[in-house]
PDB file of N, CA and C in Angstrom:
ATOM      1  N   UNK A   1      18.248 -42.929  31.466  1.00  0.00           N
ATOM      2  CA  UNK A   1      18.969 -43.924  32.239  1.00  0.00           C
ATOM      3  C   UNK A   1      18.512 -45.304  31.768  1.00  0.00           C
ATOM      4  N   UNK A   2      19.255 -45.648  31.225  1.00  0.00           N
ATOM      5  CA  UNK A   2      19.230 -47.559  31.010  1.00  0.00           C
ATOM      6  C   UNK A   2      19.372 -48.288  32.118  1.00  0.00           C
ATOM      7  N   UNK A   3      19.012 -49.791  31.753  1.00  0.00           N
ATOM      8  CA  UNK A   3      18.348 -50.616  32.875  1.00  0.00           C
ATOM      9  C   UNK A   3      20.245 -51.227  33.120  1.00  0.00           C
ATOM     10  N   UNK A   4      21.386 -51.307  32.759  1.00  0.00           N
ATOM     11  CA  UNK A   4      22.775 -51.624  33.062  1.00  0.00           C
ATOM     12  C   UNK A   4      22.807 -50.390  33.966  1.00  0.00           C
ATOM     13  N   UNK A   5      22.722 -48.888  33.773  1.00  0.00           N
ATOM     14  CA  UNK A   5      23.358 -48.199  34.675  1.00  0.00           C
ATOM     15  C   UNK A   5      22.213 -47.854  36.182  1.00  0.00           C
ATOM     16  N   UNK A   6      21.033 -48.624  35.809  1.00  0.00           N
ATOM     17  CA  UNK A   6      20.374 -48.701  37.189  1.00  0.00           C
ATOM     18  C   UNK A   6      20.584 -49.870  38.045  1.00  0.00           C
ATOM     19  N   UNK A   7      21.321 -51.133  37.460  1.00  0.00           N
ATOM     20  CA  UNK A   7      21.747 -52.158  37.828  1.00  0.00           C
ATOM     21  C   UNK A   7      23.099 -52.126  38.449  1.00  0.00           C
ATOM     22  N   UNK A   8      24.026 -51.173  37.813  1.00  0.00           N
ATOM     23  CA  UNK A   8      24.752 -50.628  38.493  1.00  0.00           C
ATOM     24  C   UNK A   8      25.237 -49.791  39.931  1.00  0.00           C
ATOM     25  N   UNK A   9      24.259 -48.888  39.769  1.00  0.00           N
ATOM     26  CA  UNK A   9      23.728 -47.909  41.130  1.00  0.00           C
ATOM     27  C   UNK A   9      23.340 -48.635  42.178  1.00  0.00           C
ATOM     28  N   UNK A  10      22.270 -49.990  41.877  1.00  0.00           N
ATOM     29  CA  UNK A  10      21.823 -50.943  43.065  1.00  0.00           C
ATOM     30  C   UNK A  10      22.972 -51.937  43.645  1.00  0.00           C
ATOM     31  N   UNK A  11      23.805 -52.549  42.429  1.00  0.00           N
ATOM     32  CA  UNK A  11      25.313 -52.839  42.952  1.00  0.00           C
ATOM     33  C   UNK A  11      26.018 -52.168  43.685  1.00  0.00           C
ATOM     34  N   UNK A  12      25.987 -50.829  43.490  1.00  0.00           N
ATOM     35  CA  UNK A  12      27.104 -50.052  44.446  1.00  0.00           C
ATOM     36  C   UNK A  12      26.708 -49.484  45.703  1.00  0.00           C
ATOM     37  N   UNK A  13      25.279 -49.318  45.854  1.00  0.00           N
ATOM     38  CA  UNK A  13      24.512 -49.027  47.078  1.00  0.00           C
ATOM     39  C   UNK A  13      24.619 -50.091  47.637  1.00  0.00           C
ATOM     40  N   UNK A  14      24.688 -51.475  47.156  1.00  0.00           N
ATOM     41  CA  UNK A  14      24.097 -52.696  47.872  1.00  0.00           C
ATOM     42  C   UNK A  14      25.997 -53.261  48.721  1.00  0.00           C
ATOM     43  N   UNK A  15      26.758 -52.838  47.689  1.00  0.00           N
ATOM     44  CA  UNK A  15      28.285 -53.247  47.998  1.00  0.00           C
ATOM     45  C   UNK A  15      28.677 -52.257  49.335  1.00  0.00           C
ATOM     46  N   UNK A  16      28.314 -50.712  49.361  1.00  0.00           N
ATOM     47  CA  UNK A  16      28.284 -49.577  50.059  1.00  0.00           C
ATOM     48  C   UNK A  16      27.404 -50.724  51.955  1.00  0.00           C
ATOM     49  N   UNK A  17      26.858 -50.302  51.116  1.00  0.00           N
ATOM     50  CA  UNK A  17      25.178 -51.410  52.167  1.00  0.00           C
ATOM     51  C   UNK A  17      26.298 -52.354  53.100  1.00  0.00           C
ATOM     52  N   UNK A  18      26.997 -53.557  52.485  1.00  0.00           N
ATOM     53  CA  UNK A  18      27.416 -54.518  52.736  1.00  0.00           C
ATOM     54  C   UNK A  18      28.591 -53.844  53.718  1.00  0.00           C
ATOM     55  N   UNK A  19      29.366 -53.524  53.198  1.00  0.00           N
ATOM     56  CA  UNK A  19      30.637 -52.732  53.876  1.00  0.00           C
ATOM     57  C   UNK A  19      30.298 -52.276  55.463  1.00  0.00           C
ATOM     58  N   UNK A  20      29.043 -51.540  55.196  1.00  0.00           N
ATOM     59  CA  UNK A  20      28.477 -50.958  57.011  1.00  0.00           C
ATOM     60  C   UNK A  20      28.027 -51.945  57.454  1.00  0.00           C
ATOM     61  N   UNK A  21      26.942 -53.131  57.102  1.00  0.00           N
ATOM     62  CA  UNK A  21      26.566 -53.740  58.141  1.00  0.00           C
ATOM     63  C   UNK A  21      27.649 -55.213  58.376  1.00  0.00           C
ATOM     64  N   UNK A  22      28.594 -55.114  57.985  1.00  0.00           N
ATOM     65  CA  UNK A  22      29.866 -55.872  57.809  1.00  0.00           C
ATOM     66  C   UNK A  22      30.126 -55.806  59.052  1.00  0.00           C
ATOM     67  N   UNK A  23      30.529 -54.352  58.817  1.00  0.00           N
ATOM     68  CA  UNK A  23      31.705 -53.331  60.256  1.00  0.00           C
ATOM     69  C   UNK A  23      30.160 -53.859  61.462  1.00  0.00           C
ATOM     70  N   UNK A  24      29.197 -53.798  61.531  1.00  0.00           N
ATOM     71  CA  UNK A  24      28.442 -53.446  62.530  1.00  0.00           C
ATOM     72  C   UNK A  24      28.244 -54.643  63.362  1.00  0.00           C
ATOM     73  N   UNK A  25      28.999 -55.803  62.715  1.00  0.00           N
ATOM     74  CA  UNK A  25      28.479 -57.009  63.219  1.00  0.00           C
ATOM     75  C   UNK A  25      30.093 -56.952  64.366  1.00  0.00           C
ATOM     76  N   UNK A  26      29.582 -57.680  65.404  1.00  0.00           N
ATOM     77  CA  UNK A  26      30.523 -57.734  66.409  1.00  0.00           C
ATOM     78  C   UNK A  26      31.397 -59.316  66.259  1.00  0.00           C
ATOM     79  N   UNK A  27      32.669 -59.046  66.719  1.00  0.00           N
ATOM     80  CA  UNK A  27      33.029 -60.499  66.409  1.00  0.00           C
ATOM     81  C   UNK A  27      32.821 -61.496  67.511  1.00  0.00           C
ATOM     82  N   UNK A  28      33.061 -60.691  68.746  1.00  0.00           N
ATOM     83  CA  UNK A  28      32.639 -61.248  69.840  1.00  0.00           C
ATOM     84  C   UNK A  28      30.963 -61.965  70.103  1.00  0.00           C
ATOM     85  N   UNK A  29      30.002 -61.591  69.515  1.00  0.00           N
ATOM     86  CA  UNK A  29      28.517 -61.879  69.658  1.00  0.00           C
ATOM     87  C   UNK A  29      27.712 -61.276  70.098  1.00  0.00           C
ATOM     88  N   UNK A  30      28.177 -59.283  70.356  1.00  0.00           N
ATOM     89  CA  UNK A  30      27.688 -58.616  71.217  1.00  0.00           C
ATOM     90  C   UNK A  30      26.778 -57.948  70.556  1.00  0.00           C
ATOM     91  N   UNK A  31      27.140 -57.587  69.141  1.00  0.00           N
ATOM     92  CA  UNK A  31      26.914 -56.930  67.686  1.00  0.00           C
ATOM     93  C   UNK A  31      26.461 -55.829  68.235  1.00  0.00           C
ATOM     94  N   UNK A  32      25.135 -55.471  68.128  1.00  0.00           N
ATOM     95  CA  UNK A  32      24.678 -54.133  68.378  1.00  0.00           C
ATOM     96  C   UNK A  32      24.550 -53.652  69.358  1.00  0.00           C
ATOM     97  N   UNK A  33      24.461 -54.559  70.966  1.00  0.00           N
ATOM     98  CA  UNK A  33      24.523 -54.304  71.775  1.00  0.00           C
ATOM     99  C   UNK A  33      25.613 -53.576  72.727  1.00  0.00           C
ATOM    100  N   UNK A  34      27.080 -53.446  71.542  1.00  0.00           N
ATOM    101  CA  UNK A  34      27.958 -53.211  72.302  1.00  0.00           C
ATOM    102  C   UNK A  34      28.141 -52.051  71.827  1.00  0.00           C
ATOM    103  N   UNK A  35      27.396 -51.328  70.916  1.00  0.00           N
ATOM    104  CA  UNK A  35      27.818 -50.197  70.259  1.00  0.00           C
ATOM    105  C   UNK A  35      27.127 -49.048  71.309  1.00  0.00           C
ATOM    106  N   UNK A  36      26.800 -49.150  72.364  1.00  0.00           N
ATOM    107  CA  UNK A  36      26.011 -47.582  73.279  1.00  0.00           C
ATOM    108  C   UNK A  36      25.263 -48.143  73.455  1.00  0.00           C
ATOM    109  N   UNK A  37      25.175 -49.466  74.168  1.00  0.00           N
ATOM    110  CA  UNK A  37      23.479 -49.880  75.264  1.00  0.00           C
ATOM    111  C   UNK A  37      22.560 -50.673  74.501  1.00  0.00           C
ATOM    112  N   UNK A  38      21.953 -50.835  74.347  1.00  0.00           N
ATOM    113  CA  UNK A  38      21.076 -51.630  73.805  1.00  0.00           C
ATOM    114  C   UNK A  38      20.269 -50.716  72.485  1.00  0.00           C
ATOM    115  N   UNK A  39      19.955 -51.786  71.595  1.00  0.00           N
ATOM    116  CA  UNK A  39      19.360 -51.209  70.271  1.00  0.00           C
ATOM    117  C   UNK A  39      17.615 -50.635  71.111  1.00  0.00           C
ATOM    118  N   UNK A  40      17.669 -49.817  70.532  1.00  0.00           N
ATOM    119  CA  UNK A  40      16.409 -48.938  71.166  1.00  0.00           C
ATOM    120  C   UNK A  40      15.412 -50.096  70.190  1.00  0.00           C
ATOM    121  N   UNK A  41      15.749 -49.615  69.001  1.00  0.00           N
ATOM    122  CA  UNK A  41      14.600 -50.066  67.687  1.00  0.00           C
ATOM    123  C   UNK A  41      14.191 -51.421  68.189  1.00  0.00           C
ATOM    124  N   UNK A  42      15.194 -52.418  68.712  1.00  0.00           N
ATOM    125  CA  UNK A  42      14.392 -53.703  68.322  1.00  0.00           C
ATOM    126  C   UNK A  42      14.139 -54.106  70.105  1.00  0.00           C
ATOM    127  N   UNK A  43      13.582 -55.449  70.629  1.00  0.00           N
ATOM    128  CA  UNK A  43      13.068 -55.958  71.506  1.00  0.00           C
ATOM    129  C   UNK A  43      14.423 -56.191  72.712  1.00  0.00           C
ATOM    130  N   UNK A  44      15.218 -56.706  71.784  1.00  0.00           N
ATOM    131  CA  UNK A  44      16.157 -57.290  72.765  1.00  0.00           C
ATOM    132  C   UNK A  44      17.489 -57.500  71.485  1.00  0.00           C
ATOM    133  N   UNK A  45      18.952 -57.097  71.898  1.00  0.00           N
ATOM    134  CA  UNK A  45      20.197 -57.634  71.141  1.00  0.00           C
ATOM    135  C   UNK A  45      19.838 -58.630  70.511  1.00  0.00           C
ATOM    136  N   UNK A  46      19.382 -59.626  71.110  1.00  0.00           N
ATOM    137  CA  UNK A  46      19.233 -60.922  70.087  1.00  0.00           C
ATOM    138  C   UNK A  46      18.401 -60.691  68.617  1.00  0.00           C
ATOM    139  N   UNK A  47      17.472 -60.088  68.713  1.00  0.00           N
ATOM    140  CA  UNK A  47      16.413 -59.624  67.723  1.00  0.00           C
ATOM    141  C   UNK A  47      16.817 -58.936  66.554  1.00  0.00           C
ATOM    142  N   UNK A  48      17.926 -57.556  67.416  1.00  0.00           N
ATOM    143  CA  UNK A  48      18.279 -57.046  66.678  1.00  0.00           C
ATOM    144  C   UNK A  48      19.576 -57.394  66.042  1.00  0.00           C
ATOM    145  N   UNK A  49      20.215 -58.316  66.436  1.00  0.00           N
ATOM    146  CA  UNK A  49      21.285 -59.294  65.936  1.00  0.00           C
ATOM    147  C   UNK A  49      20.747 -60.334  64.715  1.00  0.00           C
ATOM    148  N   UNK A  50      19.591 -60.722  64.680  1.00  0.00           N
ATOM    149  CA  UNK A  50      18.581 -61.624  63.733  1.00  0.00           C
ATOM    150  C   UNK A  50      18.650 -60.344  62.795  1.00  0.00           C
ATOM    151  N   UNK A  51      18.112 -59.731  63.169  1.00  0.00           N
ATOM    152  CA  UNK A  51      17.856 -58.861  61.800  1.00  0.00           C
ATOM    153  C   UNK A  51      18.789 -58.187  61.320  1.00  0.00           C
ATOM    154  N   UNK A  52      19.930 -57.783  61.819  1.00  0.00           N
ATOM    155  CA  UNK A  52      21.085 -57.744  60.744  1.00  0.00           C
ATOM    156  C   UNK A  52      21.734 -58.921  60.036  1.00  0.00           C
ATOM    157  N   UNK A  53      21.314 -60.038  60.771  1.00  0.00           N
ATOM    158  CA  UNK A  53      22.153 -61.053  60.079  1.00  0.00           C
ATOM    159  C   UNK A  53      21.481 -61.378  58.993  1.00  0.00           C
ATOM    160  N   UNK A  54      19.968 -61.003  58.764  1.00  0.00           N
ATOM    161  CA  UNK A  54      18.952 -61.184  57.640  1.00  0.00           C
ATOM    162  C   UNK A  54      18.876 -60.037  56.420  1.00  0.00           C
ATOM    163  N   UNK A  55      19.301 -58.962  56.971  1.00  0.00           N
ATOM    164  CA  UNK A  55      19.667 -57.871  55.894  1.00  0.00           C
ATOM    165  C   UNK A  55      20.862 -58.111  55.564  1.00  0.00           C
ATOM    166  N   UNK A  56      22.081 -58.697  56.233  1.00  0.00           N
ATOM    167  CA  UNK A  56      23.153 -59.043  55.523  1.00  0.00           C
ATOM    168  C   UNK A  56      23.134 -59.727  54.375  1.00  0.00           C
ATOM    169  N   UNK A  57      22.287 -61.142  54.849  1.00  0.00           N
ATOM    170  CA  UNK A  57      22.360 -62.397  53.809  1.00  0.00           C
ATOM    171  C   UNK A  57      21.519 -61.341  52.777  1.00  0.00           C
ATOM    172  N   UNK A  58      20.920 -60.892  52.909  1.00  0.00           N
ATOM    173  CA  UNK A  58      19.581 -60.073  51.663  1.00  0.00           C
ATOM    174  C   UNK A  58      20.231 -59.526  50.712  1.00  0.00           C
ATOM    175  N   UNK A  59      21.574 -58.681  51.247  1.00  0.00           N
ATOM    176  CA  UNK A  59      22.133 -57.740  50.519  1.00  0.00           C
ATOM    177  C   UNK A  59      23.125 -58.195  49.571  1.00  0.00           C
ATOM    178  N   UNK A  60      23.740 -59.222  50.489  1.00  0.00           N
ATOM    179  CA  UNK A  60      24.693 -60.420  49.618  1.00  0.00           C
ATOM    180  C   UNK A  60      24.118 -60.823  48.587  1.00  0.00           C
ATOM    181  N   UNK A  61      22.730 -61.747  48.937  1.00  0.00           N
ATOM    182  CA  UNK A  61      22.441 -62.020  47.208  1.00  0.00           C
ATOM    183  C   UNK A  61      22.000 -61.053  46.287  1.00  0.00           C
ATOM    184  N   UNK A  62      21.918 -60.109  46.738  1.00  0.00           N
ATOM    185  CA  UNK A  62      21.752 -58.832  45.678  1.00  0.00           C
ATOM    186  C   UNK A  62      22.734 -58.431  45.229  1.00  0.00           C
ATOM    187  N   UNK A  63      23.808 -58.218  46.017  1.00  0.00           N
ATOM    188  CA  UNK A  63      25.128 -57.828  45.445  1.00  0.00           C
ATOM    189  C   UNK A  63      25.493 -59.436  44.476  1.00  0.00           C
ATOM    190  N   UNK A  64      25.751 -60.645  44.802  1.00  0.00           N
ATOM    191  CA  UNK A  64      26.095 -61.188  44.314  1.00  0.00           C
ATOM    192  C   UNK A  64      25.797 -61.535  42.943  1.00  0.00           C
ATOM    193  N   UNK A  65      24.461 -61.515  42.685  1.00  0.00           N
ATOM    194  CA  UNK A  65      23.318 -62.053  41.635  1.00  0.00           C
ATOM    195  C   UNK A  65      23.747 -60.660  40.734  1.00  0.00           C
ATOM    196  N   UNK A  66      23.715 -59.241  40.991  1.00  0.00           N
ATOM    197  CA  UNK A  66      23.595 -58.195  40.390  1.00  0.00           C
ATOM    198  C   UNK A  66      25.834 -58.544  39.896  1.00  0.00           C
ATOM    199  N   UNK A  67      26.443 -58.999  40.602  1.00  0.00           N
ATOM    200  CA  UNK A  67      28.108 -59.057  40.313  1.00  0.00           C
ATOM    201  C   UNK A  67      27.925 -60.034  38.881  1.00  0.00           C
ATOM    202  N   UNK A  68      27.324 -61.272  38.812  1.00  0.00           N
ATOM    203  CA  UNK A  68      27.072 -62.011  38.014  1.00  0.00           C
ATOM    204  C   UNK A  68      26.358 -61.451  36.761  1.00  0.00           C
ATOM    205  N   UNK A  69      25.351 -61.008  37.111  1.00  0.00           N
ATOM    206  CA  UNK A  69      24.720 -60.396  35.648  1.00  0.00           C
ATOM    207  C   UNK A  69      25.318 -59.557  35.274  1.00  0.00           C
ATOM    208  N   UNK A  70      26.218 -58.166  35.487  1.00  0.00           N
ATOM    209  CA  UNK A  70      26.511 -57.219  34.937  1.00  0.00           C
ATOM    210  C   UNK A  70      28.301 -57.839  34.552  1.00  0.00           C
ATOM    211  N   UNK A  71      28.519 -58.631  35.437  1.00  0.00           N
ATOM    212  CA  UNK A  71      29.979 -59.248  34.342  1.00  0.00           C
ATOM    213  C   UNK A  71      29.841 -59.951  33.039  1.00  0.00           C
ATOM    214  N   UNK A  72      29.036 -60.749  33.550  1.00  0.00           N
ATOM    215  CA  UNK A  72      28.533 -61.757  32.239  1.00  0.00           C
ATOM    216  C   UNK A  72      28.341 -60.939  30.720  1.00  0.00           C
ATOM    217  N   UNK A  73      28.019 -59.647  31.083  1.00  0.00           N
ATOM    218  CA  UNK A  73      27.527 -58.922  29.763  1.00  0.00           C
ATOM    219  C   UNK A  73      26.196 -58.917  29.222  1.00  0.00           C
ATOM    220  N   UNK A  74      25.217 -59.965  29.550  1.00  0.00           N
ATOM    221  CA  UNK A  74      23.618 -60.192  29.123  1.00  0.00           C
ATOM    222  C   UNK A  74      22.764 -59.250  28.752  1.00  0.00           C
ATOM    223  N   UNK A  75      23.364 -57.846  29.480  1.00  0.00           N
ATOM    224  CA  UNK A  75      22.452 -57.021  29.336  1.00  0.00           C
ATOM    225  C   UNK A  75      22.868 -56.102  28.105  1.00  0.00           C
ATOM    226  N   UNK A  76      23.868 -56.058  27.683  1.00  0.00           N
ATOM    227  CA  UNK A  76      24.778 -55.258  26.408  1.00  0.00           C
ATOM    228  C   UNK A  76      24.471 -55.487  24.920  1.00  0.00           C
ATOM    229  N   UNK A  77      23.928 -56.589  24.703  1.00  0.00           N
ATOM    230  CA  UNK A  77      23.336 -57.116  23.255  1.00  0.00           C
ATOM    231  C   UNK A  77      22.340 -56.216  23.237  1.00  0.00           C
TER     232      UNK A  77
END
C-alpha cells in the first residue's frame, strides 16, 4: 500500500465521518439532546454540542487539506 492510496482511505473515512456528524447536528440547537434524552457520554447538551462542533471543524480540515493534496497530483511524481 502506497502513501496516495492511504491518503485516500483517510479522505473517504473522513468524507464518510463528515456526512454523520453533519446529519447529527440539529438545526434547531438541540443537536444531541434531541436525539433520546440527553447524551449520557458528556456533562450536559451543551458540552456535548462543543464537542461535535470540534470534531466537525477537525474532520473538515482533514477532509479539506487531504481534497487539495490528492487533486493537485504532488504525490504522483
Amino acid at each position: 500500500m502506497n502513501v496516495v492510496t492511504l491518503l485516500q482511505i483517510i479522505w473517504t473515512v473522513s468524507a464518510v465521518g463528515l456526512i454523520v456528524l453533519v446529519l447529527l447536528h440539529s438545526p434547531k440547537g438541540d443537536g444531541l439532546g434531541g436525539i433520546g434524552g440527553q447524551a449520557q457520554l458528556f456533562q450536559s447538551a451543551k458540552s456535548a454540542e462543543k464537542t461535535l462542533n470540534r470534531v466537525t471543524w477537525g474532520l473538515t480540515i482533514v477532509f479539506m487539506g487531504l481534497t487539495v493534496i490528492l487533486s493537485a497530483g504532488w504525490l504522483n511524481q
